[in-house]
N, C-alpha and C. Protein backbone atom coordinates (compact mmCIF):
# COMPACT_ATOMS: atom_id res chain seq x y z
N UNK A 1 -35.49 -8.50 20.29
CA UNK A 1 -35.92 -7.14 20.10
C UNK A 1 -34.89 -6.44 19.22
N UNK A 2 -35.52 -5.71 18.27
CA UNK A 2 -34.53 -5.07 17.27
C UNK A 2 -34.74 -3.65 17.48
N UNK A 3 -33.65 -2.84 17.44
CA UNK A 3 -34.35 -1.60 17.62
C UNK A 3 -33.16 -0.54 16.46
N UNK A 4 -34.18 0.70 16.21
CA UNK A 4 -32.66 1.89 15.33
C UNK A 4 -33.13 3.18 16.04
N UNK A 5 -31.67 3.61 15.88
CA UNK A 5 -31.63 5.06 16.34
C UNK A 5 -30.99 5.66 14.89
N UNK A 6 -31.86 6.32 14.61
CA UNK A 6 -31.11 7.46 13.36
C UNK A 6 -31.27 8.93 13.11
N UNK A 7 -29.96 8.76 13.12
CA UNK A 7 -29.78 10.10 13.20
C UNK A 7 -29.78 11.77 12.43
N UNK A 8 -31.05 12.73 12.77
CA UNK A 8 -31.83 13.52 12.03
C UNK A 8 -30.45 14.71 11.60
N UNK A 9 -29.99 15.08 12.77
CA UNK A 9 -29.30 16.47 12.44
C UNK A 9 -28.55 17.01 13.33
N UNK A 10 -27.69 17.70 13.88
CA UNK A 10 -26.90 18.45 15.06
C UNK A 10 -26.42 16.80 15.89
N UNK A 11 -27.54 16.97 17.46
CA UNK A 11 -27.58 15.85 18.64
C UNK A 11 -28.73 15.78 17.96
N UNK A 12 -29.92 15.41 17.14
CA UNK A 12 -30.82 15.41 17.21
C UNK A 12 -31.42 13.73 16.76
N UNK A 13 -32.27 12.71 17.12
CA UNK A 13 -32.09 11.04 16.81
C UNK A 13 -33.26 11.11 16.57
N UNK A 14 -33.67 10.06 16.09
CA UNK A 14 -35.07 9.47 16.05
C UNK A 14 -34.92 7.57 16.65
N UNK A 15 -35.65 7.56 17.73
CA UNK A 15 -35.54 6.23 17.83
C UNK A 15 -36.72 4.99 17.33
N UNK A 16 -36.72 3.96 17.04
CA UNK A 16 -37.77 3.27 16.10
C UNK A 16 -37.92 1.58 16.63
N UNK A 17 -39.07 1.56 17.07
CA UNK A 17 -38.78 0.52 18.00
C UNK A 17 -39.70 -1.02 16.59
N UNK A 18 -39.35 -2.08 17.31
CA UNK A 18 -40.11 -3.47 15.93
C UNK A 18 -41.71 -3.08 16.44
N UNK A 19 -42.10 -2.31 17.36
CA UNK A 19 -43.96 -2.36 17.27
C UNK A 19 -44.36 -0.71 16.52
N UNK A 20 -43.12 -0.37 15.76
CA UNK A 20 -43.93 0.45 15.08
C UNK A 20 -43.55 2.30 15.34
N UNK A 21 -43.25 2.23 16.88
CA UNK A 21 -43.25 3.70 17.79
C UNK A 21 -42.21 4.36 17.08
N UNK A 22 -42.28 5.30 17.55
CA UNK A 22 -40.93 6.03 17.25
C UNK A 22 -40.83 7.36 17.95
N UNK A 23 -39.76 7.04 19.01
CA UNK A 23 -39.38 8.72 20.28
C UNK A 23 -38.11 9.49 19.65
N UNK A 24 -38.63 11.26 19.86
CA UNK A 24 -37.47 11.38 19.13
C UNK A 24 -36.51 11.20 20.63
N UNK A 25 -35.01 11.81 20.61
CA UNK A 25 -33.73 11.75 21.17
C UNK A 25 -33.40 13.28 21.29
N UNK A 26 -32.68 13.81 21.79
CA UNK A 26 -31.54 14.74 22.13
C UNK A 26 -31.45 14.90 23.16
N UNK A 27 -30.69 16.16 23.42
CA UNK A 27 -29.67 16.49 24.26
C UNK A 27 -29.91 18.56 24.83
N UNK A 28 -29.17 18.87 25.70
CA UNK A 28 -29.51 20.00 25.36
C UNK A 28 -28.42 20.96 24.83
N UNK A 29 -29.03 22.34 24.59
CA UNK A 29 -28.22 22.98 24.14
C UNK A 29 -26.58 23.09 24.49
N UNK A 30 -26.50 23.13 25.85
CA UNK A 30 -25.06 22.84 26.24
C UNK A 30 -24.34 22.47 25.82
N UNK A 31 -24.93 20.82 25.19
CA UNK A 31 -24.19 19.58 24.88
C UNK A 31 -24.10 20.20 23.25
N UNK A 32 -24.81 21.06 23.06
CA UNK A 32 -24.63 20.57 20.96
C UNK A 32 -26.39 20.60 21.08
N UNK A 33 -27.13 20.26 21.30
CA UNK A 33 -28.30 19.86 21.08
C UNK A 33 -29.21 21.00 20.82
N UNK A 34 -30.83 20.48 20.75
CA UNK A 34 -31.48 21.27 20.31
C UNK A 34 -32.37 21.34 21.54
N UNK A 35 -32.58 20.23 22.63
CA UNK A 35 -33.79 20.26 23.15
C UNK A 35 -35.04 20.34 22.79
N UNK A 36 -34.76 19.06 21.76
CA UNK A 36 -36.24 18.51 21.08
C UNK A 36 -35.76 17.26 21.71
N UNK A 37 -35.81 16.30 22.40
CA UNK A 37 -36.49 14.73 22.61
C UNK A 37 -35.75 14.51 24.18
N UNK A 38 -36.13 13.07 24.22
CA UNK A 38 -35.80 12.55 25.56
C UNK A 38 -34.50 12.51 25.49
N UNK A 39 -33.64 12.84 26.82
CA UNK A 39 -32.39 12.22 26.89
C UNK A 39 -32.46 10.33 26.99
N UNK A 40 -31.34 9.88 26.82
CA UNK A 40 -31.55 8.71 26.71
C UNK A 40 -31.35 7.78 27.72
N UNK A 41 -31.00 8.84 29.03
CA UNK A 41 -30.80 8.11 30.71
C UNK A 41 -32.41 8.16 31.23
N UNK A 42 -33.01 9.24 30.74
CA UNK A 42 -34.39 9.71 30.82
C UNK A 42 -34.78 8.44 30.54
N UNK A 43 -35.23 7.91 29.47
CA UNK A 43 -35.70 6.75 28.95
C UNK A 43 -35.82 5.65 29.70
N UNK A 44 -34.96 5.39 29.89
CA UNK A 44 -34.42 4.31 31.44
C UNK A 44 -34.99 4.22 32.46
N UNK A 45 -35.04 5.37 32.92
CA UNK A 45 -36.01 5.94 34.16
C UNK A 45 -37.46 5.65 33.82
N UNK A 46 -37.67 6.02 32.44
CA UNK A 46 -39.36 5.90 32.82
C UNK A 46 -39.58 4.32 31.91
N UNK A 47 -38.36 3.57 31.47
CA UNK A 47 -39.07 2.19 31.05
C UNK A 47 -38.81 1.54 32.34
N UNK A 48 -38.09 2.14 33.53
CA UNK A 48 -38.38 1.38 34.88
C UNK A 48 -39.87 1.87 35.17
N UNK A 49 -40.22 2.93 35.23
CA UNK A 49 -41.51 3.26 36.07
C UNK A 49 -42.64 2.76 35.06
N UNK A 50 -41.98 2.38 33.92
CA UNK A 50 -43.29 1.97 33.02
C UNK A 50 -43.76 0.48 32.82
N UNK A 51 -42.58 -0.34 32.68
CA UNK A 51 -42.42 -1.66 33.54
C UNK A 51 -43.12 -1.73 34.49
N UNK A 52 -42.56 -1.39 35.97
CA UNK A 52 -43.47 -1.51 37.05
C UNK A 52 -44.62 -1.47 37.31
N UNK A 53 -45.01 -0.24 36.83
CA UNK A 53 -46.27 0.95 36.76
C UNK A 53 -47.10 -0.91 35.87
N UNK A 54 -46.93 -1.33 34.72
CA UNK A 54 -47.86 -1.85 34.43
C UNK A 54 -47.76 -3.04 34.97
N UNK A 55 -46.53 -3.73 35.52
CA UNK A 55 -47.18 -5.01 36.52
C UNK A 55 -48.13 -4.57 37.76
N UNK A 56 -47.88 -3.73 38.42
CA UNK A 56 -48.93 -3.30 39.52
C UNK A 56 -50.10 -2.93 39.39
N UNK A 57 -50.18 -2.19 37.82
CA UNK A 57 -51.94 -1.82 38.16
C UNK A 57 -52.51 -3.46 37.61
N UNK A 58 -51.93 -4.18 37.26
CA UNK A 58 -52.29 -5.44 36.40
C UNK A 58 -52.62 -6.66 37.59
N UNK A 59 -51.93 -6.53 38.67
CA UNK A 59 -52.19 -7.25 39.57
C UNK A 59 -53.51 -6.45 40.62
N UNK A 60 -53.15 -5.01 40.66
CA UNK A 60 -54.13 -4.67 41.56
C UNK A 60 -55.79 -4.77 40.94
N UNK A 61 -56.00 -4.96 39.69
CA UNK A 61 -57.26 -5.13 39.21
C UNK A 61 -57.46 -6.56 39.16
N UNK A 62 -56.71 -7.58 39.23
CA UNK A 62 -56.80 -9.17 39.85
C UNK A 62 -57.52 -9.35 40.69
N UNK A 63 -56.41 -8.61 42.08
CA UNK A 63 -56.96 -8.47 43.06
C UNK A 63 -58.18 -7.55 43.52
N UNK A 64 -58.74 -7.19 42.12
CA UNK A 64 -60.16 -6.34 42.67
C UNK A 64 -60.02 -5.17 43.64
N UNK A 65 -58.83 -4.57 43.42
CA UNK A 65 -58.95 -3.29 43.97
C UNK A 65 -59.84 -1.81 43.04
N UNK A 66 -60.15 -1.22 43.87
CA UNK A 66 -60.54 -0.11 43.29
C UNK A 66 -59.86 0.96 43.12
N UNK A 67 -59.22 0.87 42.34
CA UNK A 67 -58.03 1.89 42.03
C UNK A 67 -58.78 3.02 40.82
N UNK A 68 -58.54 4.41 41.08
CA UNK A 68 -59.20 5.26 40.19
C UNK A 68 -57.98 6.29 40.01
N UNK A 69 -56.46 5.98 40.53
CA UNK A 69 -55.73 7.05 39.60
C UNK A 69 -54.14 6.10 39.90
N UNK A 70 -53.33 6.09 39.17
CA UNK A 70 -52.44 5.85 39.79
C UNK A 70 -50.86 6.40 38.97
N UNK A 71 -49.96 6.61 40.07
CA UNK A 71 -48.92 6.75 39.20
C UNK A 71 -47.61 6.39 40.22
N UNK A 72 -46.39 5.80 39.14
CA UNK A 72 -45.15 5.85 39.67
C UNK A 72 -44.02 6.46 39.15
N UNK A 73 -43.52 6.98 40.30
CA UNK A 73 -42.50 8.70 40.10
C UNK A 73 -40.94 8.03 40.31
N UNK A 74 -40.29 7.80 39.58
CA UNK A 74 -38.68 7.41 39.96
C UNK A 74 -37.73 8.90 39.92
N UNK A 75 -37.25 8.56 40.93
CA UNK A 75 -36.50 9.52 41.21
C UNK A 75 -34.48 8.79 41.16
N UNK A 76 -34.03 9.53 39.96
CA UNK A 76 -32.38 8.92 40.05
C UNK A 76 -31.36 9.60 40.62
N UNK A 77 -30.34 8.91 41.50
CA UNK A 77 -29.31 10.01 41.70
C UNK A 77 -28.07 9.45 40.68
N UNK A 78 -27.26 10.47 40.31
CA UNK A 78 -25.83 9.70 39.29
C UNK A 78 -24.90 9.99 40.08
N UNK A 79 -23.95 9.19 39.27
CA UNK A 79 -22.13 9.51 39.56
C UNK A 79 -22.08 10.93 38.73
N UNK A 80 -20.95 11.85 39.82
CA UNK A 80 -20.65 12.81 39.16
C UNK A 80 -20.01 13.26 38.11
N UNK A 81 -19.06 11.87 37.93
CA UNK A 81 -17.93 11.68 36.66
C UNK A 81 -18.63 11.02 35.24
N UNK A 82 -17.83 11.43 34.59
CA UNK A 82 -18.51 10.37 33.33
C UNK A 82 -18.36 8.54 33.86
N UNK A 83 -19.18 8.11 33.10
CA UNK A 83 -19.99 7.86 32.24
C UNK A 83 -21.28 8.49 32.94
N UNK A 84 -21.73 9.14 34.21
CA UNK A 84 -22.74 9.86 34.86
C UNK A 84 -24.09 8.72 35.03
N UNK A 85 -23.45 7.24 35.62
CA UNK A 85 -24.44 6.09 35.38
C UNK A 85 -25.07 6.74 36.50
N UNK A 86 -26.73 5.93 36.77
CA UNK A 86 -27.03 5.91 38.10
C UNK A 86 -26.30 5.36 39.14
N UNK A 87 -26.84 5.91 40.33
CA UNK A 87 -26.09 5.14 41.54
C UNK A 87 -27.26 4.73 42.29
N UNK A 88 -28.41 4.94 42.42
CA UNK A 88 -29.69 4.89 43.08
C UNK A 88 -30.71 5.64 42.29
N UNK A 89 -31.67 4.28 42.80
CA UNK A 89 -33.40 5.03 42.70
C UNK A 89 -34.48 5.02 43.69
N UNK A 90 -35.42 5.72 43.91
CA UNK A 90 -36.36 5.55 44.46
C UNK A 90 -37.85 5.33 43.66
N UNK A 91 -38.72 4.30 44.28
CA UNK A 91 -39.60 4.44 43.30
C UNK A 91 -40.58 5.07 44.17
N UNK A 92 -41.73 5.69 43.62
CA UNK A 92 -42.97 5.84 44.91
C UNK A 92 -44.07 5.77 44.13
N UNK A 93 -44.61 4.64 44.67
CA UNK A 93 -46.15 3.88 43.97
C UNK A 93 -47.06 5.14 44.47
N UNK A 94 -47.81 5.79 43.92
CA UNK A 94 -48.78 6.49 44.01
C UNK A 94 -50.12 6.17 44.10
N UNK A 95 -51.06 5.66 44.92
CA UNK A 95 -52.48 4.45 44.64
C UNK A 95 -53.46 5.44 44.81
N UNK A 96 -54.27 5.71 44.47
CA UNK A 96 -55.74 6.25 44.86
C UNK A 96 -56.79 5.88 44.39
N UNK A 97 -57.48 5.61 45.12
CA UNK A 97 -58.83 4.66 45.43
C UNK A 97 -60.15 4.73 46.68
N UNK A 98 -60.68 4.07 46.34
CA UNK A 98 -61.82 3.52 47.50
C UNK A 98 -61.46 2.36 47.85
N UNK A 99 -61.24 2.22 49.31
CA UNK A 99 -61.22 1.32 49.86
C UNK A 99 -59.63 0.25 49.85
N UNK A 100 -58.28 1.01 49.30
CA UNK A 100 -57.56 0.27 48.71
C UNK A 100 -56.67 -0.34 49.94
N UNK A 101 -56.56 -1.62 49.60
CA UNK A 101 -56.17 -2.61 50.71
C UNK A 101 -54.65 -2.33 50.53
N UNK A 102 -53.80 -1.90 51.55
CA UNK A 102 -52.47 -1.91 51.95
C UNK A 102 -51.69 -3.25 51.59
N UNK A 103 -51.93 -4.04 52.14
CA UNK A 103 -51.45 -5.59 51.85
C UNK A 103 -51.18 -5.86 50.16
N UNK A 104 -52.73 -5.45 49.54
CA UNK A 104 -53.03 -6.25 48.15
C UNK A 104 -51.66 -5.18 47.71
N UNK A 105 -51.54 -3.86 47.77
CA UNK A 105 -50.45 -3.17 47.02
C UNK A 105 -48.96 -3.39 47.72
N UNK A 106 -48.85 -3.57 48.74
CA UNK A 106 -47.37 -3.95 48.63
C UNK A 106 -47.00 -5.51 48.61
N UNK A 107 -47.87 -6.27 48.27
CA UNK A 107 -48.14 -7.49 47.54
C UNK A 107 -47.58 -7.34 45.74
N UNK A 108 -48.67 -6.64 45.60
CA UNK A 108 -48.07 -6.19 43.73
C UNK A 108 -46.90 -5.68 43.41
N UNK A 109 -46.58 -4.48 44.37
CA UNK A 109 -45.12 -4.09 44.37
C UNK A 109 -43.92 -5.11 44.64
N UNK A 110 -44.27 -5.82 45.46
CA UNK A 110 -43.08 -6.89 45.46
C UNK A 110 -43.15 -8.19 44.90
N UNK A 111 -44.15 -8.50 43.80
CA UNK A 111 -44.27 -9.27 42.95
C UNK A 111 -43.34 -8.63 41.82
N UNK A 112 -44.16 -7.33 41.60
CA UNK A 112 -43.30 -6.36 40.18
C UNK A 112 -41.79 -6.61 40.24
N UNK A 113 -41.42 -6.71 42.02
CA UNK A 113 -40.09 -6.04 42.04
C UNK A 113 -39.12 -7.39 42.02
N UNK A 114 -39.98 -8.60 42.02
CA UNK A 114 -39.02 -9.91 42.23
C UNK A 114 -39.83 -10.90 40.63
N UNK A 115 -40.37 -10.69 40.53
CA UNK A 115 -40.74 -11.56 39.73
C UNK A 115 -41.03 -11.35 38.07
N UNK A 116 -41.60 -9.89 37.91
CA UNK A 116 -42.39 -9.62 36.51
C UNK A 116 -41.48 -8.50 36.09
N UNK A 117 -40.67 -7.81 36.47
CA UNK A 117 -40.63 -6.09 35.66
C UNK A 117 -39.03 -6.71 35.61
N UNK A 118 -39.11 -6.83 34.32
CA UNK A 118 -37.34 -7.27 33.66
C UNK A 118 -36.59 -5.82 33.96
N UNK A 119 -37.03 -4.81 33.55
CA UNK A 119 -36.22 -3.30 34.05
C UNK A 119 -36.05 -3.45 35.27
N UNK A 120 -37.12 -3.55 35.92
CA UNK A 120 -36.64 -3.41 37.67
C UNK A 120 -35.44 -4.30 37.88
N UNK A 121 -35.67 -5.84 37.53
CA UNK A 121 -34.70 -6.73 37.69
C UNK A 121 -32.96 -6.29 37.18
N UNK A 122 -33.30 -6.06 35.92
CA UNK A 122 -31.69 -5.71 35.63
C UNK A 122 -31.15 -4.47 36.10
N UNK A 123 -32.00 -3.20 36.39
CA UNK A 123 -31.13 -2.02 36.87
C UNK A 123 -30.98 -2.55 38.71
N UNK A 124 -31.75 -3.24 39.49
CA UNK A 124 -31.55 -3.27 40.52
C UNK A 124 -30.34 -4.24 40.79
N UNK A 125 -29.77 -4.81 40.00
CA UNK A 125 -28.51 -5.87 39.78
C UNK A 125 -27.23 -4.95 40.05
N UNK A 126 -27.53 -3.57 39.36
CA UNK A 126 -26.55 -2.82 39.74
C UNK A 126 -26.55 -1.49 40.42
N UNK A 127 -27.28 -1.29 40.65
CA UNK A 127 -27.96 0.36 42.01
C UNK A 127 -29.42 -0.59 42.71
N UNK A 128 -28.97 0.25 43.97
CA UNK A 128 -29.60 -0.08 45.13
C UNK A 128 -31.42 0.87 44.44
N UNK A 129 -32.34 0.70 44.60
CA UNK A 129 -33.72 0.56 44.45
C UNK A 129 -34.40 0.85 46.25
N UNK A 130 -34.81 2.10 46.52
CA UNK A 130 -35.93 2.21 47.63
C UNK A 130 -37.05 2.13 46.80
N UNK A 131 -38.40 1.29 47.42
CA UNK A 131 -39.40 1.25 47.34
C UNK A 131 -40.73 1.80 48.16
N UNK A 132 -41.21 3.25 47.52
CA UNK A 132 -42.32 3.55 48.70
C UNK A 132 -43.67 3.29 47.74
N UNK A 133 -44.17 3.31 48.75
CA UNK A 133 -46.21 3.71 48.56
C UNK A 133 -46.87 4.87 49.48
N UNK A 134 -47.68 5.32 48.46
CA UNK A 134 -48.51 5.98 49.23
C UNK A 134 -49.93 5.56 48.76
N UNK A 135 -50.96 5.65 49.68
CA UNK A 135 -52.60 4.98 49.04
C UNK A 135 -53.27 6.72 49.68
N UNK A 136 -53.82 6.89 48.91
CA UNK A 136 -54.76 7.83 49.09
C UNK A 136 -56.26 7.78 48.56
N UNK A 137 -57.45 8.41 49.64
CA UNK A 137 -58.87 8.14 49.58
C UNK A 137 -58.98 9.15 48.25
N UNK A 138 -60.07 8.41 47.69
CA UNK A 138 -60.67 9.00 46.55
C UNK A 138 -60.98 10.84 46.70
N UNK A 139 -61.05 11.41 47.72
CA UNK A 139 -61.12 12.52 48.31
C UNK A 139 -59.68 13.24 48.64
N UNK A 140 -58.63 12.66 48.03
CA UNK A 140 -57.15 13.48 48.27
C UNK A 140 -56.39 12.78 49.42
N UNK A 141 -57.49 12.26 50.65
CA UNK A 141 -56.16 12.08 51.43
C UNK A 141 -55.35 11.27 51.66
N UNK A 142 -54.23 11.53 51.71
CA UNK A 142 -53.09 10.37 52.41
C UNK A 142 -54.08 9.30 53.38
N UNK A 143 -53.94 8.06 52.74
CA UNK A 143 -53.83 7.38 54.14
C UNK A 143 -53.52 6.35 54.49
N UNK A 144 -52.37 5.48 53.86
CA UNK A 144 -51.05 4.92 54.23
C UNK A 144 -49.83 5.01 53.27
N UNK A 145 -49.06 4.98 53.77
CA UNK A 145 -47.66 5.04 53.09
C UNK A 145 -46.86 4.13 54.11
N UNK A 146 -45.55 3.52 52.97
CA UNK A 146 -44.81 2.63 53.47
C UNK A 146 -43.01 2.73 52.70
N UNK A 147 -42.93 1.89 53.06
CA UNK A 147 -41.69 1.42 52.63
C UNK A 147 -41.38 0.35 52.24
N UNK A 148 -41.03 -0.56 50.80
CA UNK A 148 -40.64 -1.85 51.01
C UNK A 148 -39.29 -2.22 51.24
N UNK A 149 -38.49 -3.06 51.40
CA UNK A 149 -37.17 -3.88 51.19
C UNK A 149 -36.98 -3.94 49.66
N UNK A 150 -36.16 -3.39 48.83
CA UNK A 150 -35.65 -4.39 47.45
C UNK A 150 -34.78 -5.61 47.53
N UNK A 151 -35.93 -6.63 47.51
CA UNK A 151 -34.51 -7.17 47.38
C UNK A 151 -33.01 -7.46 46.44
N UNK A 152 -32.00 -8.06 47.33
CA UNK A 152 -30.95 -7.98 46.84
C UNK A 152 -30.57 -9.22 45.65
C-alpha cells in the first residue's frame, strides 16, 4: 500500500490513497489549524470501526440475517501526555433487524475480532478493546445486548 499526504497550507493536508480517494487532514484552530479535515487519530478510530463494521455485516448476510440498519460506534480514551496514543477502546455493534439471531452476531463479531479486521488485530496488540452489542427490533426496541471477551 502506497499512500501521500501533501501538504495544502497553514495545518492544512490532503491525504491520497493508490484507489484513487482523497481525505482532507487538519487540526484545530488551537493547534495552528483551520478545522477543515479529519484529525489523523480520528482516522484510526473509524478505519477500526470501518474494518470491523465491514467484516460483520459481510458475515451477517452469509448467515442470512435480516439486518436493516447497522452501525459501529468506537469510543477512545488517550494518554494525557504526548504522544496522546490511545490507551483503550470500546466498540458497540449496533444490529437492527427482524428476527436477528444473538449467536449469528456475536459469532461475526468474534470472527472480525480474531480472524478478518487487520485494524482490530494490530491496535488490539497494543490497547485493551471492550466489545459490546446491542440487537434491536425493526420497531426501535432494544432487545439484547452483550458483552464479548477480546481476545488477548
Amino acid at each position: 500500500m502506497n499512500i501521500n499526504v501533501s501538504w495544502k497550507n497553514g495545518m492544512s493536508f490532503s491525504g491520497f490513497a493508490e484507489s484513487g480517494f482523497e481525505v482532507p487532514l487538519g487540526t484545530d484552530p488551537g493547534l495552528g489549524g483551520s478545522d477543515d479535515g479529519f484529525r489523523p487519530l480520528e482516522l484510526m478510530a473509524i478505519s477500526l470501526a470501518g474494518c470491523t463494521a465491514m467484516d460483520v455485516i459481510s458475515i451477517l448476510r452469509k448467515k442470512q440475517q435480516v439486518v436493516t440498519g447497522f452501525d459501529v460506534k468506537v469510543h477512545t480514551d488517550h494518554a494525557t501526555d504526548h504522544p496522546k496514543v490511545f490507551t483503550r477502546a470500546v466498540i458497540t455493534y449496533v444490529v437492527t433487524g427482524n428476527n436477528v439471531d444473538e449467536t449469528a452476531v456475536t459469532r461475526a463479531i468474534g470472527l472480525s475480532a480474531t480472524k478478518y479486521c487487520p485494524a482490530q488485530a494490530m491496535l488490539g496488540k497494543v490497547i485493551p478493546m471492550e466489545l459490546l452489542y446491542e440487537i434491536h427490533n425493526e420497531q426501535g426496541g432494544l432487545e439484547k445486548s452483550g458483552k464479548l471477551v477480546q481476545p488477548s
